[in-house]
N, C-alpha and C. Protein backbone atom coordinates (compact mmCIF):
# COMPACT_ATOMS: atom_id res chain seq x y z
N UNK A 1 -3.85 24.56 0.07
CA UNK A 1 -3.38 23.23 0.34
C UNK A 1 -3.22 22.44 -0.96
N UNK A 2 -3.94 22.74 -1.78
CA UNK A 2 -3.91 21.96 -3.33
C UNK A 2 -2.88 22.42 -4.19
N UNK A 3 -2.39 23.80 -4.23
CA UNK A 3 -1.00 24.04 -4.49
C UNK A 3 -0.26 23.41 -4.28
N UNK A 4 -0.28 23.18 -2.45
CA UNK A 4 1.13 22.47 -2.30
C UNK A 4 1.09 21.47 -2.38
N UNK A 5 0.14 20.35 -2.58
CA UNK A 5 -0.01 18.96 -3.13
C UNK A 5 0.71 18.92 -4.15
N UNK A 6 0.53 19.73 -5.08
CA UNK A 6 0.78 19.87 -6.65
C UNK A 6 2.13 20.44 -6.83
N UNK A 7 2.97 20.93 -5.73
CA UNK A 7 4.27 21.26 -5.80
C UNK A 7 4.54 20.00 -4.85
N UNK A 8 4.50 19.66 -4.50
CA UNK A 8 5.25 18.32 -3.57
C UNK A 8 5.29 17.47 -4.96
N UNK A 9 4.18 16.62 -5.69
CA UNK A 9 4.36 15.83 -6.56
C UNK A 9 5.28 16.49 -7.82
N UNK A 10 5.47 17.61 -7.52
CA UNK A 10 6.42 17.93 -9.51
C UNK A 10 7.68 17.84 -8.66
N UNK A 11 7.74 17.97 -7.12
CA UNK A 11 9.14 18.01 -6.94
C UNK A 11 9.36 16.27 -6.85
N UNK A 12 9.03 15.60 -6.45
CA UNK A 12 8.86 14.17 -6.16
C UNK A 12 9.16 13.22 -7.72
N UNK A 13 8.44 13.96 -8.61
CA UNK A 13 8.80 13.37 -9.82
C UNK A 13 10.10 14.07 -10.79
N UNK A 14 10.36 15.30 -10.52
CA UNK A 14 12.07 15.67 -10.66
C UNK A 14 12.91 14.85 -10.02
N UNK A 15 13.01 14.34 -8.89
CA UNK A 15 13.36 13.66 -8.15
C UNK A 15 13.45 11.93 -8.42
N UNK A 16 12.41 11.60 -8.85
CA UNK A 16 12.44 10.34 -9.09
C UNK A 16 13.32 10.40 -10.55
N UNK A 17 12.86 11.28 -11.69
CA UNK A 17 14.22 11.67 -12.68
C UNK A 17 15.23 11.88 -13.02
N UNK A 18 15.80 12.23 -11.52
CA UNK A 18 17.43 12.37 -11.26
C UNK A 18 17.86 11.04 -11.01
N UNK A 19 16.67 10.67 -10.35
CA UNK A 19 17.51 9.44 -9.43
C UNK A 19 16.73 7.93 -10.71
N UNK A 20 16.38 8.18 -11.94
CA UNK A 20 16.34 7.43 -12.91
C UNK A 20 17.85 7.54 -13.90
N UNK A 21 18.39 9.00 -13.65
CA UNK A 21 19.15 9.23 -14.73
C UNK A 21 20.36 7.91 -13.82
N UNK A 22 20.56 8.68 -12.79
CA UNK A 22 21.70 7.83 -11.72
C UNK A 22 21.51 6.15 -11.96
N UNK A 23 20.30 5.85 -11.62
CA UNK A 23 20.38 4.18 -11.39
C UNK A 23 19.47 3.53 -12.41
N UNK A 24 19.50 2.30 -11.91
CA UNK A 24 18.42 1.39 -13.44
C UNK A 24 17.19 1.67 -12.84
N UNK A 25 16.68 1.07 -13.92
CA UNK A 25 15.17 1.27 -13.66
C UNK A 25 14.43 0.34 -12.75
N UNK A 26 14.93 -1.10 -12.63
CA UNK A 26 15.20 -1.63 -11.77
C UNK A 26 15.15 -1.23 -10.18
N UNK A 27 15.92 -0.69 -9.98
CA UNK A 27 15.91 -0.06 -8.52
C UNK A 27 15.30 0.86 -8.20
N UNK A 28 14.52 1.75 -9.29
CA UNK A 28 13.38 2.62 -9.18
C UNK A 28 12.42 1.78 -8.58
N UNK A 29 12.19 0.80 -9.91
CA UNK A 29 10.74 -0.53 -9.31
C UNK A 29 10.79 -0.98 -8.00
N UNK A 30 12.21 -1.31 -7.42
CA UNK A 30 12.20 -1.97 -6.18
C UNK A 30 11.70 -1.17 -4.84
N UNK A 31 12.02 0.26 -5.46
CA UNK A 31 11.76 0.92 -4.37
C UNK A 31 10.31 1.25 -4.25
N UNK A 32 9.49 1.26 -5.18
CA UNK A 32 8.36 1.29 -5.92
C UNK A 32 7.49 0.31 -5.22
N UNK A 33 7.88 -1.02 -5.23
CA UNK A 33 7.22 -1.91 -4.38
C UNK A 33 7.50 -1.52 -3.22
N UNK A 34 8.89 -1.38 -2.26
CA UNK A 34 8.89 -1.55 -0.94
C UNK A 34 8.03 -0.51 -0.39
N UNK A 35 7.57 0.77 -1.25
CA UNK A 35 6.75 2.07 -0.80
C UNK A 35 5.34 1.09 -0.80
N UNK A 36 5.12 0.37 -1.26
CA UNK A 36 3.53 -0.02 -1.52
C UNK A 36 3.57 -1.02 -0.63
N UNK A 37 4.70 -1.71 -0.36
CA UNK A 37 4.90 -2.67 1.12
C UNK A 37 4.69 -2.27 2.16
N UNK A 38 5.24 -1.27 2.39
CA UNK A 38 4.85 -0.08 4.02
C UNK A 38 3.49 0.22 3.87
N UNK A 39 3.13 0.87 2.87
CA UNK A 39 2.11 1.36 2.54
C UNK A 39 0.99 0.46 2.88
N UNK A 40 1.21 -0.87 2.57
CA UNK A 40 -0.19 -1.53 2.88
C UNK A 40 0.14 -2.36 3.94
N UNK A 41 1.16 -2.31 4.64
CA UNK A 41 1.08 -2.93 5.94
C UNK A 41 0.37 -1.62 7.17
N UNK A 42 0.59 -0.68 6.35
CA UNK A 42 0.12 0.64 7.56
C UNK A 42 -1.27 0.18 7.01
N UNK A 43 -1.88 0.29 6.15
CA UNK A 43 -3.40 0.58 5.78
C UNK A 43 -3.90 -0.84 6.55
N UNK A 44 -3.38 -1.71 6.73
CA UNK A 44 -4.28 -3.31 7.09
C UNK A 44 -4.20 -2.79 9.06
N UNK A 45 -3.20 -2.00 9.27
CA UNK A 45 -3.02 -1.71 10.76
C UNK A 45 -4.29 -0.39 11.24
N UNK A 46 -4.42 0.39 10.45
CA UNK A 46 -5.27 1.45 10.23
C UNK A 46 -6.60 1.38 9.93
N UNK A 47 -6.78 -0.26 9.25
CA UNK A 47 -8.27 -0.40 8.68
C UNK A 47 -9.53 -0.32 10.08
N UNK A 48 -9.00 -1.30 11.16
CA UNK A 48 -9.65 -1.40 11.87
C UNK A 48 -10.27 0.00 12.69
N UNK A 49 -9.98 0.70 12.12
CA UNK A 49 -10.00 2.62 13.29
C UNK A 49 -10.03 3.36 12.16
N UNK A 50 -10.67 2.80 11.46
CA UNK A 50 -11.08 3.62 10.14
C UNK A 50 -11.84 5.13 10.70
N UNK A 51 -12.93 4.72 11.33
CA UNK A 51 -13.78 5.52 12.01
C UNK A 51 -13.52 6.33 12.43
N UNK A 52 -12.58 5.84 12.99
CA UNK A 52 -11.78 7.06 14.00
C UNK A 52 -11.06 8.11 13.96
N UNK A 53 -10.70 7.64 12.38
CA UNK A 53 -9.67 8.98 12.03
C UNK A 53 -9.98 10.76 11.94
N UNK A 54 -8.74 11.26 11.93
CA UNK A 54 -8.91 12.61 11.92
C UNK A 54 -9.66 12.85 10.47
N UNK A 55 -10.55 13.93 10.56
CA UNK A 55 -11.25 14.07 8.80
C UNK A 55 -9.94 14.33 7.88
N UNK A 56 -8.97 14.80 8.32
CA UNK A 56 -8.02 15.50 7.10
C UNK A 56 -7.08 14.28 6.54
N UNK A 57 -7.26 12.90 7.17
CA UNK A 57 -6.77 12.00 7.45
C UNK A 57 -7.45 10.79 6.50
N UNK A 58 -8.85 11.23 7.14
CA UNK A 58 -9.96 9.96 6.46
C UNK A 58 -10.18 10.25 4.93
N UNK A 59 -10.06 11.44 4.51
CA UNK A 59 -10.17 11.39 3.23
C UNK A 59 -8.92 10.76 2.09
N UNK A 60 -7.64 11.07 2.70
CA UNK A 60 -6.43 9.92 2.20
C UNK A 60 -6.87 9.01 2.19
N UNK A 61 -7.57 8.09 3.32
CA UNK A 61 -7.14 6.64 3.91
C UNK A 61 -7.96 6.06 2.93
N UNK A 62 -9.50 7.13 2.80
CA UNK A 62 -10.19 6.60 1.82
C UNK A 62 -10.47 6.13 0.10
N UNK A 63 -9.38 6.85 -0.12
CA UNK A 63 -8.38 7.06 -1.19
C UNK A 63 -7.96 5.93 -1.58
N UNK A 64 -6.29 5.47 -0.73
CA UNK A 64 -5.96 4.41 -0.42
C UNK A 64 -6.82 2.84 -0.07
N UNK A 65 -7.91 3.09 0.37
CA UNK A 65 -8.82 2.03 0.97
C UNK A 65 -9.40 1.40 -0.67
N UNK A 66 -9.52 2.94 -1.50
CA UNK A 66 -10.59 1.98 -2.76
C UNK A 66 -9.21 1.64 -3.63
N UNK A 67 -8.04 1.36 -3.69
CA UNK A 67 -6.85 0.83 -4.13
C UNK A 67 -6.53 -0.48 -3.82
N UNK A 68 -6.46 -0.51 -2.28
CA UNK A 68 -6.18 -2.15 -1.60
C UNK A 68 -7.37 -2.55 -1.49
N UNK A 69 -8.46 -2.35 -1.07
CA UNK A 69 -9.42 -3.00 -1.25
C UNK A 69 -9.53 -3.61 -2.76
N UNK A 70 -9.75 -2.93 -3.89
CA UNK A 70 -9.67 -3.60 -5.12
C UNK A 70 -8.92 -4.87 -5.33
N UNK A 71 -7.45 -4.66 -4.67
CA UNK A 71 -6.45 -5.74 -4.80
C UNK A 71 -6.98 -7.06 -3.49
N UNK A 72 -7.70 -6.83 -2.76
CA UNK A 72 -7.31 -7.84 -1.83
C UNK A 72 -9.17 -8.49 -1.90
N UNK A 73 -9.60 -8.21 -2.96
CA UNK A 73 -11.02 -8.50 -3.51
C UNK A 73 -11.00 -9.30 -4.58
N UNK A 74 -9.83 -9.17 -4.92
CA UNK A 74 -9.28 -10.51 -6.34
C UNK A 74 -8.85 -12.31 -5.44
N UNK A 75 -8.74 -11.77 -3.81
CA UNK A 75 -8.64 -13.32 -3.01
C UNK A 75 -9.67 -13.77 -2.38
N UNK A 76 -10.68 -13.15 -2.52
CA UNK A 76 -12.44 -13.16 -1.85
C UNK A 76 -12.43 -14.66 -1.67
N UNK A 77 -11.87 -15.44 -2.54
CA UNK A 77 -12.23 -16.88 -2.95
C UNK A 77 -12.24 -17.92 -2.03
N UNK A 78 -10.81 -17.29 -1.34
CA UNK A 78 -10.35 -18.03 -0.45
C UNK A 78 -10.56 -18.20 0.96
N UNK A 79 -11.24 -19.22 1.45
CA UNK A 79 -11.75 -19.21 2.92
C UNK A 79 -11.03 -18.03 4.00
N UNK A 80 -11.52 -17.48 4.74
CA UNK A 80 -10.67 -16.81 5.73
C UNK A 80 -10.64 -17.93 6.92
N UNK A 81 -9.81 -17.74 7.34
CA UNK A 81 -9.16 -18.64 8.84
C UNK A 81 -9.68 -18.61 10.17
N UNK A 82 -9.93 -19.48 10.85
CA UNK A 82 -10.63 -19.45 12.18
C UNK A 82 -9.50 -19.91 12.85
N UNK A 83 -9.00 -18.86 13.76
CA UNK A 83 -7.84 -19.16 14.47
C UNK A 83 -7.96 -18.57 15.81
N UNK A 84 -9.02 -18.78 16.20
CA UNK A 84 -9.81 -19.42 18.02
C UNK A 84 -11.42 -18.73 17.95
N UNK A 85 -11.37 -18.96 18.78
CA UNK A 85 -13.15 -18.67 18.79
C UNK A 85 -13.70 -16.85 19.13
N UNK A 86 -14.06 -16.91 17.95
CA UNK A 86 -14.41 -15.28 17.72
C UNK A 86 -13.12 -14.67 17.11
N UNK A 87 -12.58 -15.06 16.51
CA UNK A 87 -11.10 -14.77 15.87
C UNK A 87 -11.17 -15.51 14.71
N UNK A 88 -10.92 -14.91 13.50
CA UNK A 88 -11.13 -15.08 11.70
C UNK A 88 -9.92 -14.05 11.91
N UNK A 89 -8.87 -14.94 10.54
CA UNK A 89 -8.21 -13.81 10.03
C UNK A 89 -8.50 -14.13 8.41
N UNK A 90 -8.36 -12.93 7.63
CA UNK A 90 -8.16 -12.72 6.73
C UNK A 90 -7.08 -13.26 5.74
N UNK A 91 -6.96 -14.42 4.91
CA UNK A 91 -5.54 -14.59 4.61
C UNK A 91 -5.16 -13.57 3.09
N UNK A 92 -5.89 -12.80 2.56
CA UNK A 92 -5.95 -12.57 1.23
C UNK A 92 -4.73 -10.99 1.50
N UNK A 93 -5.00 -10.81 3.11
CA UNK A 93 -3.91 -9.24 3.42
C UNK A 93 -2.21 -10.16 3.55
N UNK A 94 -2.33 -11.60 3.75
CA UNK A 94 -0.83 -12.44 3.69
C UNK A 94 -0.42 -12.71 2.51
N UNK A 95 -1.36 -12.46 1.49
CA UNK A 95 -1.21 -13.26 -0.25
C UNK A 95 -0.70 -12.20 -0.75
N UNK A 96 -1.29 -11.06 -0.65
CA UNK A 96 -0.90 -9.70 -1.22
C UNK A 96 0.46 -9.49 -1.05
N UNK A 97 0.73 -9.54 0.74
CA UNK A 97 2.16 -8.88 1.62
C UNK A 97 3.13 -9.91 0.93
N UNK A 98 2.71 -11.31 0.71
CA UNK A 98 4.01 -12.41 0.20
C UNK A 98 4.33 -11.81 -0.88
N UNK A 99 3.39 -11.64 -1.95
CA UNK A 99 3.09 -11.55 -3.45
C UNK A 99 4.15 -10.01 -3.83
N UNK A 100 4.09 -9.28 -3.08
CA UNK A 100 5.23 -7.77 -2.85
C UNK A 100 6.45 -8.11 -2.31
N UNK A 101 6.23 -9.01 -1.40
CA UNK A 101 7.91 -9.50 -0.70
C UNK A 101 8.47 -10.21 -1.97
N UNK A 102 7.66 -11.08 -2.33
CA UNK A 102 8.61 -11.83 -3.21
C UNK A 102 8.84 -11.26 -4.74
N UNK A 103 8.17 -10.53 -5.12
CA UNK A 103 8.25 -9.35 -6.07
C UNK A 103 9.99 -8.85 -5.55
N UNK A 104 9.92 -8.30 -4.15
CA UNK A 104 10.67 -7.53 -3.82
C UNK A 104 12.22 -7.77 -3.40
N UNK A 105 11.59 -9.57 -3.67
CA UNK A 105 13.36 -9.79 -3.45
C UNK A 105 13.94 -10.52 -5.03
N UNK A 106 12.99 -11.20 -5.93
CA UNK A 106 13.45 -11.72 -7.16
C UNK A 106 13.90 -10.26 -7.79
N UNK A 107 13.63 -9.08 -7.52
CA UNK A 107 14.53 -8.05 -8.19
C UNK A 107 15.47 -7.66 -7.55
């Protein structure tokens, strides 16, 4: 299985090389964010059933988890929201998602 990890990423980065030679670098980045846009809208949907996951599964997520967690630990600061009773949301997973959208459209 670690082979083919390691052949998926050399083909992935040939790939991202072709498609650097073709376009700017620019549109590499953009796409760059919108992967980390999906990416952490799945992980904030996934966090809650952490538990639950398949093992071959939980060891990715956990992966991923010490990445966004790092990033969404830099908004600790900021009150989380009481939006009805027994209901807190988190606003620091909306600061992040704006902070990539708008990344994602000024380019």
């Amino acid at each position: 299985m670690k082979t083919l990890d390691a052949i998926l990423v050399v083909v992935v980065l040939l790939l991202l090389i072709v498609i650097a030679k073709c376009y700017s670098i620019g549109f590499l980045f953009k796409l760059l964010i919108a992967v980390i846009l999906v990416a952490y809208f799945v992980y904030t949907k996934l966090k809650p059933y952490a538990s639950k996951l398949d093992p071959k599964y939980k060891s990715k997520f956990d992966q991923v988890q010490g990445i966004f967690d790092g990033v969404t630990n830099l908004f600790n600061s900021i009150p989380k929201w009481q939006v009805g009773p027994g209901l807190i949301m988190d606003p620091s997973q909306i600061i992040v998602m704006s902070i990539l959208a708008l990344i994602l459209c000024i380019l």
